[in-house]
Structure formats: structure tokens, C-alpha cells
C-alpha atoms as a PDB file:
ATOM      1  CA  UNK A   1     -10.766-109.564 -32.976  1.00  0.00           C
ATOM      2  CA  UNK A   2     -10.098-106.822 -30.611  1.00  0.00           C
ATOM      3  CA  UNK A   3      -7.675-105.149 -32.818  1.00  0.00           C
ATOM      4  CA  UNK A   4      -9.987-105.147 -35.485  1.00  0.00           C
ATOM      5  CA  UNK A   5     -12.739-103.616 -33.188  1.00  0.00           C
ATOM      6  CA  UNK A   6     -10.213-100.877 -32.382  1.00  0.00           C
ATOM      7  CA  UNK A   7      -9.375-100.002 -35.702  1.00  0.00           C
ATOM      8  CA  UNK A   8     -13.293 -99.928 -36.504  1.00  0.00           C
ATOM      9  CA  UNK A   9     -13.813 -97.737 -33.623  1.00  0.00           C
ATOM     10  CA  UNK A  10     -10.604 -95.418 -34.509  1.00  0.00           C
ATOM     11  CA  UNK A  11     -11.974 -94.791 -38.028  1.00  0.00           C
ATOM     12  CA  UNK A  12     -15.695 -94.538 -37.325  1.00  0.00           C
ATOM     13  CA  UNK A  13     -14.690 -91.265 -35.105  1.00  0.00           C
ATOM     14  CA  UNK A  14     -12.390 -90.041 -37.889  1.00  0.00           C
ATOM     15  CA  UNK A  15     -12.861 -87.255 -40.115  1.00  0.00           C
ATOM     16  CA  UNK A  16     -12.310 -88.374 -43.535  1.00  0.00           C
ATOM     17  CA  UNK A  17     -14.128 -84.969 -44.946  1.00  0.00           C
ATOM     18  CA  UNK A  18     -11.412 -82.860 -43.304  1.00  0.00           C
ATOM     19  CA  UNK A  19      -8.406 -85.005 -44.341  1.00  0.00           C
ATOM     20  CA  UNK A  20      -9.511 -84.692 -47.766  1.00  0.00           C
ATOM     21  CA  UNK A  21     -10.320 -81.096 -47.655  1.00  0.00           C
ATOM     22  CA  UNK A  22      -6.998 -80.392 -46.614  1.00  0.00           C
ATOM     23  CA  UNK A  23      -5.417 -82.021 -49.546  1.00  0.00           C
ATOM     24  CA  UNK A  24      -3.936 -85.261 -47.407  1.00  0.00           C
ATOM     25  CA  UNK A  25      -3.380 -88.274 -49.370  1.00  0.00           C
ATOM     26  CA  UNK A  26      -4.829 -90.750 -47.042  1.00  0.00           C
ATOM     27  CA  UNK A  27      -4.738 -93.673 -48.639  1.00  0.00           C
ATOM     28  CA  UNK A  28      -0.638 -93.494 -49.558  1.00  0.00           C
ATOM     29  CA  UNK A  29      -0.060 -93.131 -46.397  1.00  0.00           C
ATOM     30  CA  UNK A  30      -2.386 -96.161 -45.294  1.00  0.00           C
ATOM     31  CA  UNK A  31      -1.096 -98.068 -48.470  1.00  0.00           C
ATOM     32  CA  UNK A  32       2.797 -97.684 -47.309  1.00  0.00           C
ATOM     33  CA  UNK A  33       2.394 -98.425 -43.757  1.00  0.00           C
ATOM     34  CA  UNK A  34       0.124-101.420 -44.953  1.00  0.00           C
ATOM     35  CA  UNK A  35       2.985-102.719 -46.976  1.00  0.00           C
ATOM     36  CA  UNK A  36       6.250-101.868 -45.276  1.00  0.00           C
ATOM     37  CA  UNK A  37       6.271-105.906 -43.725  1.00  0.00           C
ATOM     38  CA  UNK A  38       4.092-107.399 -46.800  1.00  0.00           C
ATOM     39  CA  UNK A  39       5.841-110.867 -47.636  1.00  0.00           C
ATOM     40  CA  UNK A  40       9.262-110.050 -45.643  1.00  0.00           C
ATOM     41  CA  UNK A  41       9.399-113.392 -44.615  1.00  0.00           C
ATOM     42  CA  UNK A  42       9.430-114.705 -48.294  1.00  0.00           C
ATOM     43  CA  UNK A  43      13.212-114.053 -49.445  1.00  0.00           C
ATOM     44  CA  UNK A  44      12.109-111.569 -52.159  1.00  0.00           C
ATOM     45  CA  UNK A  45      10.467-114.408 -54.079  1.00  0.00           C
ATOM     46  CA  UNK A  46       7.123-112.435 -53.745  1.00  0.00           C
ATOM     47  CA  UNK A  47       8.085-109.249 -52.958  1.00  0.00           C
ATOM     48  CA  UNK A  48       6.139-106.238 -53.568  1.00  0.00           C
ATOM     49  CA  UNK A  49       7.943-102.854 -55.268  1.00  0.00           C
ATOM     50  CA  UNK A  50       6.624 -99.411 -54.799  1.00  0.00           C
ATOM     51  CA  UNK A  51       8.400 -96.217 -54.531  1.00  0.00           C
ATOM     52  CA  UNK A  52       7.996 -94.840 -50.932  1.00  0.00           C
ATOM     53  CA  UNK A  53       6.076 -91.327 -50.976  1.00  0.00           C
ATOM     54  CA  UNK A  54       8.988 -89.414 -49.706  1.00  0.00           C
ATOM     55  CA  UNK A  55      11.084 -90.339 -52.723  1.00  0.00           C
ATOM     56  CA  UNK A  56       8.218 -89.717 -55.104  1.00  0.00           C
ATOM     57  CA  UNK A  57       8.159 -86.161 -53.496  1.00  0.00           C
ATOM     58  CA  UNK A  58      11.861 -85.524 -54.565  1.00  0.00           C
ATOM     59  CA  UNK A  59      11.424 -86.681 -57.787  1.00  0.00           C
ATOM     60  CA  UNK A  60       8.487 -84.406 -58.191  1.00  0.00           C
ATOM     61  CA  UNK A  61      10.783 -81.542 -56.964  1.00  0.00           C
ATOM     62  CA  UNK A  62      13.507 -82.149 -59.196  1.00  0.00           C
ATOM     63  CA  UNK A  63      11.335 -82.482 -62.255  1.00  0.00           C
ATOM     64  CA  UNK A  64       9.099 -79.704 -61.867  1.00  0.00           C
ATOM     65  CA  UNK A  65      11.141 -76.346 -60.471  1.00  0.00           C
ATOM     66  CA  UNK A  66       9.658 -74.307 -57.975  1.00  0.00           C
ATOM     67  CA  UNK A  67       9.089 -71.346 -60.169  1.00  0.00           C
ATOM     68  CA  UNK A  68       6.424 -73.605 -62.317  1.00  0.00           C
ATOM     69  CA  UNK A  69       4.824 -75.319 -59.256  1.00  0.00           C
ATOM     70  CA  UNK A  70       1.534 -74.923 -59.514  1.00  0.00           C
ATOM     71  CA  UNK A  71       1.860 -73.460 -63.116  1.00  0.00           C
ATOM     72  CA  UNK A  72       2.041 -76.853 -64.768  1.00  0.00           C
ATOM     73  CA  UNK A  73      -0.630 -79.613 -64.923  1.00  0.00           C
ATOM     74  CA  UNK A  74       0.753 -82.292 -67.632  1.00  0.00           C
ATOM     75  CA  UNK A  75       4.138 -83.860 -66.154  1.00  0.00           C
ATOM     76  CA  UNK A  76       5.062 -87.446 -66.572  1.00  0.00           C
ATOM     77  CA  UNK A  77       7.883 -89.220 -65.308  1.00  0.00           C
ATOM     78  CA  UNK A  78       8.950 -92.890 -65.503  1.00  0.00           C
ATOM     79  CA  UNK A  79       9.580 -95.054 -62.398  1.00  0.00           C
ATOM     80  CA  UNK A  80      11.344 -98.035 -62.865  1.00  0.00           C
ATOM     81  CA  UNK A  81       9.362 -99.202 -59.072  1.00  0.00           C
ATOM     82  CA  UNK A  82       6.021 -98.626 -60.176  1.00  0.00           C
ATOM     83  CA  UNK A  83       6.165-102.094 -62.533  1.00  0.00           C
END
């Protein structure tokens, strides 16, 4: 309960407006630190895949080359992780 009321209080003083205004995505970031221990305890039976943002970055990179960045708007790429 008191963890909960802390993390209530955290986010009722937070500034959602100006992590979204500066371009922040918020809710990977929640996402992967909500999952990094999801179902470790089950062998893998139930395991949950996702790439980690970090890697999605470099794949981003390596598909679209600096010299287009911001140039191009329609890029897809397959991840095997995203299931």
C-alpha cells in the first residue's frame, strides 16, 4: 500500500505535458522497466518477447542513413521479437 501511495504521489507532481512536448516516449520506457522481471520465475514457459528500445534505436539507424533522417516518413522493418 505505501508503495502504491508513493508512486501515486510521484506521478500526480509529474509533468506529463512537458515529457511529451519534448518528444520522450514515456510509456516505452515505463513498458520496459515494467517488464524486465515479468514471469522470470517461470522457466520461459510464459515468457514475454519484446525488443529492448536501445536495439530498436540501432536498427532504426542502420535502416534509415543519417543523410535521410528526417527526410523519410514510410519505413518498415520486420522484427522477429515483436510476435
Amino acid at each position: 500500500d505505501a508503495f502504491c501511495r508513493a508512486i501515486i504521489n510521484k506521478l500526480g507532481d509529474f509533468s506529463f505535458e512537458r515529457i511529451f512536448n519534448e518528444k520522450y516516449d514515456f510509456y516505452a520506457a515505463l513498458f520496459e522497466y515494467l517488464i524486465k522481471d515479468y514471469n522470470k520465475d517461470s522457466g520461459g514457459k510464459y515468457a514475454e518477447y519484446y525488443t529492448p528500445h536501445a536495439v530498436a534505436k540501432i536498427m532504426a539507424a542502420i535502416l534509415v542513413p543519417e543523410a535521410v533522417r528526417g527526410k523519410v516518413s514510410n519505413v518498415s522493418c520486420y522484427d522477429p521479437s515483436a510476435g
